[in-house]
C-alpha atoms as a PDB file:
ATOM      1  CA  UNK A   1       2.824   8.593 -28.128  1.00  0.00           C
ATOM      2  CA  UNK A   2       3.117   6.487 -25.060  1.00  0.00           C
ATOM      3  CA  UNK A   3       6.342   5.807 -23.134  1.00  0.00           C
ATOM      4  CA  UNK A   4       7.183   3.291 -21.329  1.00  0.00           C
ATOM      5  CA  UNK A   5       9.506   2.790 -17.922  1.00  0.00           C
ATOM      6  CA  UNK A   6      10.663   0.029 -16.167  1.00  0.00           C
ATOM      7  CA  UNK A   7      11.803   2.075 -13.024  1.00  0.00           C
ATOM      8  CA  UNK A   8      12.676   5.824 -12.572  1.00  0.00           C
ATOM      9  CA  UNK A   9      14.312   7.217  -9.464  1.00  0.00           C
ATOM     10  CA  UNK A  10      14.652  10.940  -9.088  1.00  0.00           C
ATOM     11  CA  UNK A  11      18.543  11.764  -8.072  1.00  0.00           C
ATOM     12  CA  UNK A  12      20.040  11.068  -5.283  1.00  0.00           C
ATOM     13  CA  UNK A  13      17.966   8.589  -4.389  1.00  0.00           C
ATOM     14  CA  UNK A  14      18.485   4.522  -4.481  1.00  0.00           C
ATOM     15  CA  UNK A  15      16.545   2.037  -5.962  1.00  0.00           C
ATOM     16  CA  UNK A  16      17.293  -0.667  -3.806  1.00  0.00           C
ATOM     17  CA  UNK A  17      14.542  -1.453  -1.655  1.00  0.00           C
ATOM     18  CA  UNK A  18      15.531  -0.109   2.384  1.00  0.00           C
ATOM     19  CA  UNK A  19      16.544  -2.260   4.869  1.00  0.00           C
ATOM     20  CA  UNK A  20      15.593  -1.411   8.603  1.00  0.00           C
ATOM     21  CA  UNK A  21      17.464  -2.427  11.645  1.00  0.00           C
ATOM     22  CA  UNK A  22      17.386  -2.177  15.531  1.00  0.00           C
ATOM     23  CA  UNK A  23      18.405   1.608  15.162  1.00  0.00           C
ATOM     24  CA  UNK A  24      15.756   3.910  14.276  1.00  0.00           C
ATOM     25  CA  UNK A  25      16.071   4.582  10.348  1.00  0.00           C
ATOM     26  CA  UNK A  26      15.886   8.633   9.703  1.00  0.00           C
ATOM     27  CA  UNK A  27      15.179  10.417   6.378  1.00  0.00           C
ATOM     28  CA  UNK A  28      17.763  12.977   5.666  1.00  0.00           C
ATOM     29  CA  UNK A  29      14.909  15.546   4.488  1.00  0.00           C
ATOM     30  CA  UNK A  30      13.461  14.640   8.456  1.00  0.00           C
ATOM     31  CA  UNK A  31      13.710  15.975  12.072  1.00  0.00           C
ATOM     32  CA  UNK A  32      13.881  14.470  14.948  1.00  0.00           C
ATOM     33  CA  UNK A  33      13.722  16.858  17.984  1.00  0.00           C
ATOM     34  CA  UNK A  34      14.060  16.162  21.680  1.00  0.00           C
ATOM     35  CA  UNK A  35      11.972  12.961  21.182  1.00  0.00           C
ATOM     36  CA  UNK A  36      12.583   9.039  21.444  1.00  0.00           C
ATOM     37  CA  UNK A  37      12.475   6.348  18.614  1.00  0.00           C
ATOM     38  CA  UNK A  38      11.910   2.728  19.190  1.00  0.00           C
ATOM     39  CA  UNK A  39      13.780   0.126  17.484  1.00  0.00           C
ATOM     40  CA  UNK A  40      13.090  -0.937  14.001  1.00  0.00           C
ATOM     41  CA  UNK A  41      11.309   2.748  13.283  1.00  0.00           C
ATOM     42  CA  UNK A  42      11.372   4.432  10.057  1.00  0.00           C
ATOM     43  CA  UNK A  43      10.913   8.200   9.688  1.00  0.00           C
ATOM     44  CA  UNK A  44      10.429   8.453   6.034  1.00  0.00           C
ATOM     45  CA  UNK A  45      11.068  11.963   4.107  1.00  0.00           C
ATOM     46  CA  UNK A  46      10.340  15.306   5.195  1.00  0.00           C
ATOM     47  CA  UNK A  47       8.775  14.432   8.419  1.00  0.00           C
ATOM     48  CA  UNK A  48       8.999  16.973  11.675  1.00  0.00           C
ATOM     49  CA  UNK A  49       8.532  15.083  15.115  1.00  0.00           C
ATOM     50  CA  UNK A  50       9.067  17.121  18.237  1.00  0.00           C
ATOM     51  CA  UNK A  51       8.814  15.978  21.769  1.00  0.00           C
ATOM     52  CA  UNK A  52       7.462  12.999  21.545  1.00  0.00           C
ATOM     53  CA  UNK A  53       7.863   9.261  21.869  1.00  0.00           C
ATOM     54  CA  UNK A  54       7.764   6.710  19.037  1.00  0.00           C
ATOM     55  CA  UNK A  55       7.395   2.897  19.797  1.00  0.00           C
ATOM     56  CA  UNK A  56       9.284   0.062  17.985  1.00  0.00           C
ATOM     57  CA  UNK A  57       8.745  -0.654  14.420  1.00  0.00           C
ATOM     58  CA  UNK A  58       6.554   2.008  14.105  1.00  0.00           C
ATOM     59  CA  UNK A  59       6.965   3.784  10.717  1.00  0.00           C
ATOM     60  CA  UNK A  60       5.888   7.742   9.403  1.00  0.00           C
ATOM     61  CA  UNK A  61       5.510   7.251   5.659  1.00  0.00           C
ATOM     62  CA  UNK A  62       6.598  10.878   4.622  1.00  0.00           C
ATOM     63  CA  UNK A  63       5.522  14.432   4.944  1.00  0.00           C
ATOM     64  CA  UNK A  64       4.120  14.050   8.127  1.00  0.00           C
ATOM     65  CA  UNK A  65       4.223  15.533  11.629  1.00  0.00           C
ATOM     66  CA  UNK A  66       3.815  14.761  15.154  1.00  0.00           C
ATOM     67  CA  UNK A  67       4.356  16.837  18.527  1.00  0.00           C
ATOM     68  CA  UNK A  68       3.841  16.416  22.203  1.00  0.00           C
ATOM     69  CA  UNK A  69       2.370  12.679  21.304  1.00  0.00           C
ATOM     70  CA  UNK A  70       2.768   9.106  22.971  1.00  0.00           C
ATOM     71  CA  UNK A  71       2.704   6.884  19.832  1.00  0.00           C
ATOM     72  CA  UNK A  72       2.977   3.129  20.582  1.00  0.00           C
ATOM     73  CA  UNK A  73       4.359   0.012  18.499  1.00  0.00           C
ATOM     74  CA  UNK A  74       3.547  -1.146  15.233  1.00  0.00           C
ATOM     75  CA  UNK A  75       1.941   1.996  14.020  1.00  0.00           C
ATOM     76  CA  UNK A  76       1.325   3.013  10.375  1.00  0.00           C
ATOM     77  CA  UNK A  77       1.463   6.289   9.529  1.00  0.00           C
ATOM     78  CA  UNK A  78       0.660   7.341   6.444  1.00  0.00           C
ATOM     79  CA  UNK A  79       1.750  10.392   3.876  1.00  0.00           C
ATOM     80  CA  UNK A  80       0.601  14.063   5.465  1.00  0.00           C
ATOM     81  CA  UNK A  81      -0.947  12.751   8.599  1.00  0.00           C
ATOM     82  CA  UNK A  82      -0.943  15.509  11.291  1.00  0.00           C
ATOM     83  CA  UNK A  83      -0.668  14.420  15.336  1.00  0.00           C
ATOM     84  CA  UNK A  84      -1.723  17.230  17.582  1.00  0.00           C
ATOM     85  CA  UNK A  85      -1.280  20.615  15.354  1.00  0.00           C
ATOM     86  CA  UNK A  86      -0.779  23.578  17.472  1.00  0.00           C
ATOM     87  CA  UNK A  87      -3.786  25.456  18.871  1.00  0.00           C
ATOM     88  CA  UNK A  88      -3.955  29.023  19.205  1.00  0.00           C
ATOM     89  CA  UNK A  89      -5.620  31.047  22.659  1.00  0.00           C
ATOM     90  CA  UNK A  90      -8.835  31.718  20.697  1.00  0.00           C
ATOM     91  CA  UNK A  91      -9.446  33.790  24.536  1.00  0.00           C
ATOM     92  CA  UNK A  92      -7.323  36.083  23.783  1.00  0.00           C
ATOM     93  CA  UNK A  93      -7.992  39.242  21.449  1.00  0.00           C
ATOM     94  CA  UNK A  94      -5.894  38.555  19.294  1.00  0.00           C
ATOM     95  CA  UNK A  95      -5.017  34.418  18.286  1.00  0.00           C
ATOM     96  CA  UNK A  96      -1.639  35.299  16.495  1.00  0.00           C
ATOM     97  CA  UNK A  97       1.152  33.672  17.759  1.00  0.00           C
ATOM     98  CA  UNK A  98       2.864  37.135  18.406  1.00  0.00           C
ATOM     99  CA  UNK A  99       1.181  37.037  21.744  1.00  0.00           C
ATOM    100  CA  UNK A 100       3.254  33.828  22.598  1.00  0.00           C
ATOM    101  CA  UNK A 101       6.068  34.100  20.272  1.00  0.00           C
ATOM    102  CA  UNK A 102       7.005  37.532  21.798  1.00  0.00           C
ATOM    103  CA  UNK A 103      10.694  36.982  20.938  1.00  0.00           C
ATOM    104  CA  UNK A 104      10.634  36.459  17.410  1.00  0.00           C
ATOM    105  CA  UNK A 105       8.526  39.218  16.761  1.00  0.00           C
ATOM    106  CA  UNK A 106      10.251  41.635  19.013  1.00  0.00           C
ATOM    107  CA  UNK A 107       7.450  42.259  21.541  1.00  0.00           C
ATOM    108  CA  UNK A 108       9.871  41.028  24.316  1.00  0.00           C
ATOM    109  CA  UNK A 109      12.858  39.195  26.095  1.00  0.00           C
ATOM    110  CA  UNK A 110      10.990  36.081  26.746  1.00  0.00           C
ATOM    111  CA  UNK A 111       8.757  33.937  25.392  1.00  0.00           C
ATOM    112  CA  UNK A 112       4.856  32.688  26.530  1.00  0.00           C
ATOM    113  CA  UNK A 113       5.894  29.587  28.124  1.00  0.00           C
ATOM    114  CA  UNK A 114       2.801  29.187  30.059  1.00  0.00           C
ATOM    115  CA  UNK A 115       1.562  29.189  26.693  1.00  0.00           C
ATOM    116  CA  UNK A 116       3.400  26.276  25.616  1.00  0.00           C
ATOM    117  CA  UNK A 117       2.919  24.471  28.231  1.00  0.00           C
ATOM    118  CA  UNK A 118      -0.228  24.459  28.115  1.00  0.00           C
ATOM    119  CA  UNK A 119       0.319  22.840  24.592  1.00  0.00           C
ATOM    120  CA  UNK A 120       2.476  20.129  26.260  1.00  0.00           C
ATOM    121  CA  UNK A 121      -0.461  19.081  28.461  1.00  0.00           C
ATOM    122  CA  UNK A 122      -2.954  18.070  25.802  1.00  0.00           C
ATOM    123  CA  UNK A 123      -0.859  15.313  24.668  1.00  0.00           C
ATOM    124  CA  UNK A 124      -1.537  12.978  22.054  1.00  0.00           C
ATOM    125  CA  UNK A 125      -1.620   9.153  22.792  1.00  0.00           C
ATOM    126  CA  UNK A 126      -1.907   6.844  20.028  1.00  0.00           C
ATOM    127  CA  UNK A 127      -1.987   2.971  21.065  1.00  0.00           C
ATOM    128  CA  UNK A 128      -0.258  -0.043  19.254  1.00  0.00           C
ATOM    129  CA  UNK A 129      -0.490  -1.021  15.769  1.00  0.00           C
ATOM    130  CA  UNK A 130      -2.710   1.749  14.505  1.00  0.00           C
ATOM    131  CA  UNK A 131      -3.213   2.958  11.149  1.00  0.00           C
ATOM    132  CA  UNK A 132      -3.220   6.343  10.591  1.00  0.00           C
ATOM    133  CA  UNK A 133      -4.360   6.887   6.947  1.00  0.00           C
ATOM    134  CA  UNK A 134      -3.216   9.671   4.539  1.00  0.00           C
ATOM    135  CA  UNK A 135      -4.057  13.300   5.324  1.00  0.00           C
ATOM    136  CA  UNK A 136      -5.440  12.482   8.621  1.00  0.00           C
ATOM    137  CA  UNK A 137      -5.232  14.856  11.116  1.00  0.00           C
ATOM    138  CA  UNK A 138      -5.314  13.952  15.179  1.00  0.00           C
ATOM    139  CA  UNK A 139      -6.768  16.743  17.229  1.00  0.00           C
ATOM    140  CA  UNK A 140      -4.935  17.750  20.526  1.00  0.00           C
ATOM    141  CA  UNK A 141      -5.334  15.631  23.604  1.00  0.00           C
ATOM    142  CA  UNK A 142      -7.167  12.628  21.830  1.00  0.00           C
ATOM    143  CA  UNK A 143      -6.398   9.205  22.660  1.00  0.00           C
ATOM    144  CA  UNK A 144      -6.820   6.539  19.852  1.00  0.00           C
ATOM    145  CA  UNK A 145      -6.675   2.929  21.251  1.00  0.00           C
ATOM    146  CA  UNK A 146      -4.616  -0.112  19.813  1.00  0.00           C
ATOM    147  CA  UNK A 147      -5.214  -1.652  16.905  1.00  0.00           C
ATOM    148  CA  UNK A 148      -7.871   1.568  15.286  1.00  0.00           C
ATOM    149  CA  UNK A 149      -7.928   2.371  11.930  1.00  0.00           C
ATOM    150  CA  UNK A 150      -8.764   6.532  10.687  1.00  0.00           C
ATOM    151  CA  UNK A 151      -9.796   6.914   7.147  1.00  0.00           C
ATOM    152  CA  UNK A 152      -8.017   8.941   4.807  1.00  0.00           C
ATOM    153  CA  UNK A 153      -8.626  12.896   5.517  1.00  0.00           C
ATOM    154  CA  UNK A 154     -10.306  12.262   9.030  1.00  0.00           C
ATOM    155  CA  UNK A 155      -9.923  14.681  11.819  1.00  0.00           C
ATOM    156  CA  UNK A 156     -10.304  13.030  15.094  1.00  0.00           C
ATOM    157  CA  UNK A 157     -11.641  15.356  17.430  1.00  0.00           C
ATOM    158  CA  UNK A 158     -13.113  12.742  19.955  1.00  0.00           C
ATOM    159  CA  UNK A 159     -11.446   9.561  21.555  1.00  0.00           C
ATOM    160  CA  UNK A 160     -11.512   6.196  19.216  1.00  0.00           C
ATOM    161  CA  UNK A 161     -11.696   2.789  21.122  1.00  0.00           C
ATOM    162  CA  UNK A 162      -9.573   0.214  20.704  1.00  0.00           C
ATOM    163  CA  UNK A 163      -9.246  -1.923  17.054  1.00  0.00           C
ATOM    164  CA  UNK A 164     -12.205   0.975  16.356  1.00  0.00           C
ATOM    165  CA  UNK A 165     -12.152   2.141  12.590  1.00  0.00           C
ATOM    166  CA  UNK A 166     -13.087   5.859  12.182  1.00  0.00           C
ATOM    167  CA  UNK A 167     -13.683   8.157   9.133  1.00  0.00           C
ATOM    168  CA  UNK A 168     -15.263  11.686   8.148  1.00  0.00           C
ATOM    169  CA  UNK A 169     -14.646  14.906   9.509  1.00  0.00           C
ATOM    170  CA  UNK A 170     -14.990  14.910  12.496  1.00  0.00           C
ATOM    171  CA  UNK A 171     -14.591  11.180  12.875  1.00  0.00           C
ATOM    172  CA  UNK A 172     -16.650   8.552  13.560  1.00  0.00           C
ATOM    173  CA  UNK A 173     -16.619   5.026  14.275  1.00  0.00           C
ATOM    174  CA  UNK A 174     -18.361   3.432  11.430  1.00  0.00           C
ATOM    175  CA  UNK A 175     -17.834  -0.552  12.950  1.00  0.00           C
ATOM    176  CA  UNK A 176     -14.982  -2.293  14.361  1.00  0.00           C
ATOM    177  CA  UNK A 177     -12.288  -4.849  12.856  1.00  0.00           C
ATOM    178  CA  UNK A 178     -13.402  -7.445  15.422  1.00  0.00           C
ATOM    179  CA  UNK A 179     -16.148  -8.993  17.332  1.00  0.00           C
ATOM    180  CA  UNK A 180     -15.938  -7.431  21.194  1.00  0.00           C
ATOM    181  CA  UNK A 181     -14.557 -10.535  22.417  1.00  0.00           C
ATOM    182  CA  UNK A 182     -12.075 -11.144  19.918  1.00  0.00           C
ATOM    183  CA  UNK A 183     -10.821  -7.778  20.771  1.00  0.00           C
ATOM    184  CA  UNK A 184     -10.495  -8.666  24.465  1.00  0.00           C
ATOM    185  CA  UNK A 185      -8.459 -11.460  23.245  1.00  0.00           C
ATOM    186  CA  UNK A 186      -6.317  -9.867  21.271  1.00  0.00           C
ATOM    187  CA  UNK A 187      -5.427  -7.153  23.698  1.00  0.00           C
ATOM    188  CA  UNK A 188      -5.013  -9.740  26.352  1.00  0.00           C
ATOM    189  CA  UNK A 189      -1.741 -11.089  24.241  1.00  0.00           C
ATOM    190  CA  UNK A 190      -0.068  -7.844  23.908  1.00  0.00           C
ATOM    191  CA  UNK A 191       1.685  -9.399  21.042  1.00  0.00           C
ATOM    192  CA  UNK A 192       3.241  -6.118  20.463  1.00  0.00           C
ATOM    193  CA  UNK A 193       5.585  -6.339  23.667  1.00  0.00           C
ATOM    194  CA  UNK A 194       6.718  -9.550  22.347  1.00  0.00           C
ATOM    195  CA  UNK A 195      10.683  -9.258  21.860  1.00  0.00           C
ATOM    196  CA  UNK A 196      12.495 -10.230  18.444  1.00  0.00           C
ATOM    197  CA  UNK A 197      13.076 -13.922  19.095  1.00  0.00           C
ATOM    198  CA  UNK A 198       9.489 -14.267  19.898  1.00  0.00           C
ATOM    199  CA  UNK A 199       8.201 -12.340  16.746  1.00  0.00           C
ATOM    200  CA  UNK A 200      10.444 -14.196  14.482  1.00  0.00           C
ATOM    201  CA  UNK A 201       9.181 -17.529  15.837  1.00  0.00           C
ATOM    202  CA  UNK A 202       5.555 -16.806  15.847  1.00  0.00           C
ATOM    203  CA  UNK A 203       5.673 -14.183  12.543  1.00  0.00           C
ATOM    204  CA  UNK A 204       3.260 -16.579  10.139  1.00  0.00           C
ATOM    205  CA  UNK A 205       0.683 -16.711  12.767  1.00  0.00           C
ATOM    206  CA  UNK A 206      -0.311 -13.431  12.255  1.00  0.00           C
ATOM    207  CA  UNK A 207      -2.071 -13.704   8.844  1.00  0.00           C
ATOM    208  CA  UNK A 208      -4.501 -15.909  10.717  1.00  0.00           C
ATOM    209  CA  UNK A 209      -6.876 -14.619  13.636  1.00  0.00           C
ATOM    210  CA  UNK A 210      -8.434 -17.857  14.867  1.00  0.00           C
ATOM    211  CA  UNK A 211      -4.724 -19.486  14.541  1.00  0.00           C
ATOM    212  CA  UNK A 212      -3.045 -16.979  16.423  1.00  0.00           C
ATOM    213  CA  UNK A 213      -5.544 -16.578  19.022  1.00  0.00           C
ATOM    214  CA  UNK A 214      -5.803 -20.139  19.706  1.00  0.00           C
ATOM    215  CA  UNK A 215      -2.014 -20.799  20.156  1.00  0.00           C
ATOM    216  CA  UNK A 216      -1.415 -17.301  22.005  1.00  0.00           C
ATOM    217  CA  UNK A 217      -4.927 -16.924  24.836  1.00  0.00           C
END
């Protein structure tokens, strides 16, 4: 027997399709921790982001996770994408976080900040108006330039160039979205500082790369 449905929305939840705004749109299943949203962003549900900065309009689709990362405008990031998960001191004899978690595991007063710091230096910087596909997972201290694409399930574990698409584990660029010079072009725009006024007048144009670049270079 098959059964059919026209819409089903689990409780709590509301079927009416979301509307963003100039302040940063939070899931209440999300957390936001000593970090900075742009305007029009959208945290979707059950996402952790931790010291890091998130450029305008840029959107976390759910169940994802990001810490000690520079993430610019007009990113999409999908489902279970990972920026920078923690590394452990794989020097040390043991690589259990006891040895830097001291407090919570009663080893000590203090905590390994050194440690953590350390973690803070290999920052994460994502460019503008990437696409981060589901599962991927973004190594510490990579930098992934505006306008790349990583596959599904990637782990980038080396830098990707600018409007560079990557997949596989590790990554790879496999070609790019545009011709080198095209590219150039594009970046020389940097549409993505444009302010709202500007976007809403020139929206359209961006279905159509020869258009756009001829009006806007």
């Amino acid at each position: 027997m098959m059964y059919e449905y026209e819409l089903v929305v689990p409780e709590g939840y509301s079927a009416a399709e979301k509307r963003l705004s100039e302040k940063p749109t939070i899931h209440k299943t999300s957390a936001v921790k000593n970090s900075s949203l742009g305007s029009w962003t959208d945290i979707g549900p059950r996402v952790q982001i931790a010291e890091s900065t998130v450029g305008d309009y840029t959107y976390f689709a759910g169940d994802a996770s990001a810490i000690y990362s520079e993430i610019g405008k007009y990113c999409s990031i999908a489902s279970h994408v990972r920026i920078n998960p923690g590394n452990h001191p794989k020097w040390r004899v043991t690589q259990h976080h006891c040895t830097y978690r001291k407090v919570q595991y009663g080893f000590d007063t203090v905590n390994d900040e050194d440690f953590f710091q350390w973690r803070r230096e290999a920052r994460v910087v994502i460019g503008h108006d990437v696409w981060l596909g589901h599962g991927a997972i973004v190594m510490p201290g990579i930098k992934i330039g505006t306008g790349a694409v990583v596959g599904s399930g990637a782990v980038v574990t080396k830098d990707i160039p600018p409007y560079g698409i990557a997949v596989g584990v590790p990554a790879r660029v496999i070609k790019m979205r545009f011709e080198t010079d095209i590219v150039g072009k594009i970046l020389k725009t940097e549409w993505w500082n444009w302010d709202r006024e500007m976007m809403e007048e020139r929206f359209r144009d961006f279905n159509d790369p020869s258009l756009f670049l001829e009006k806007y270079t």
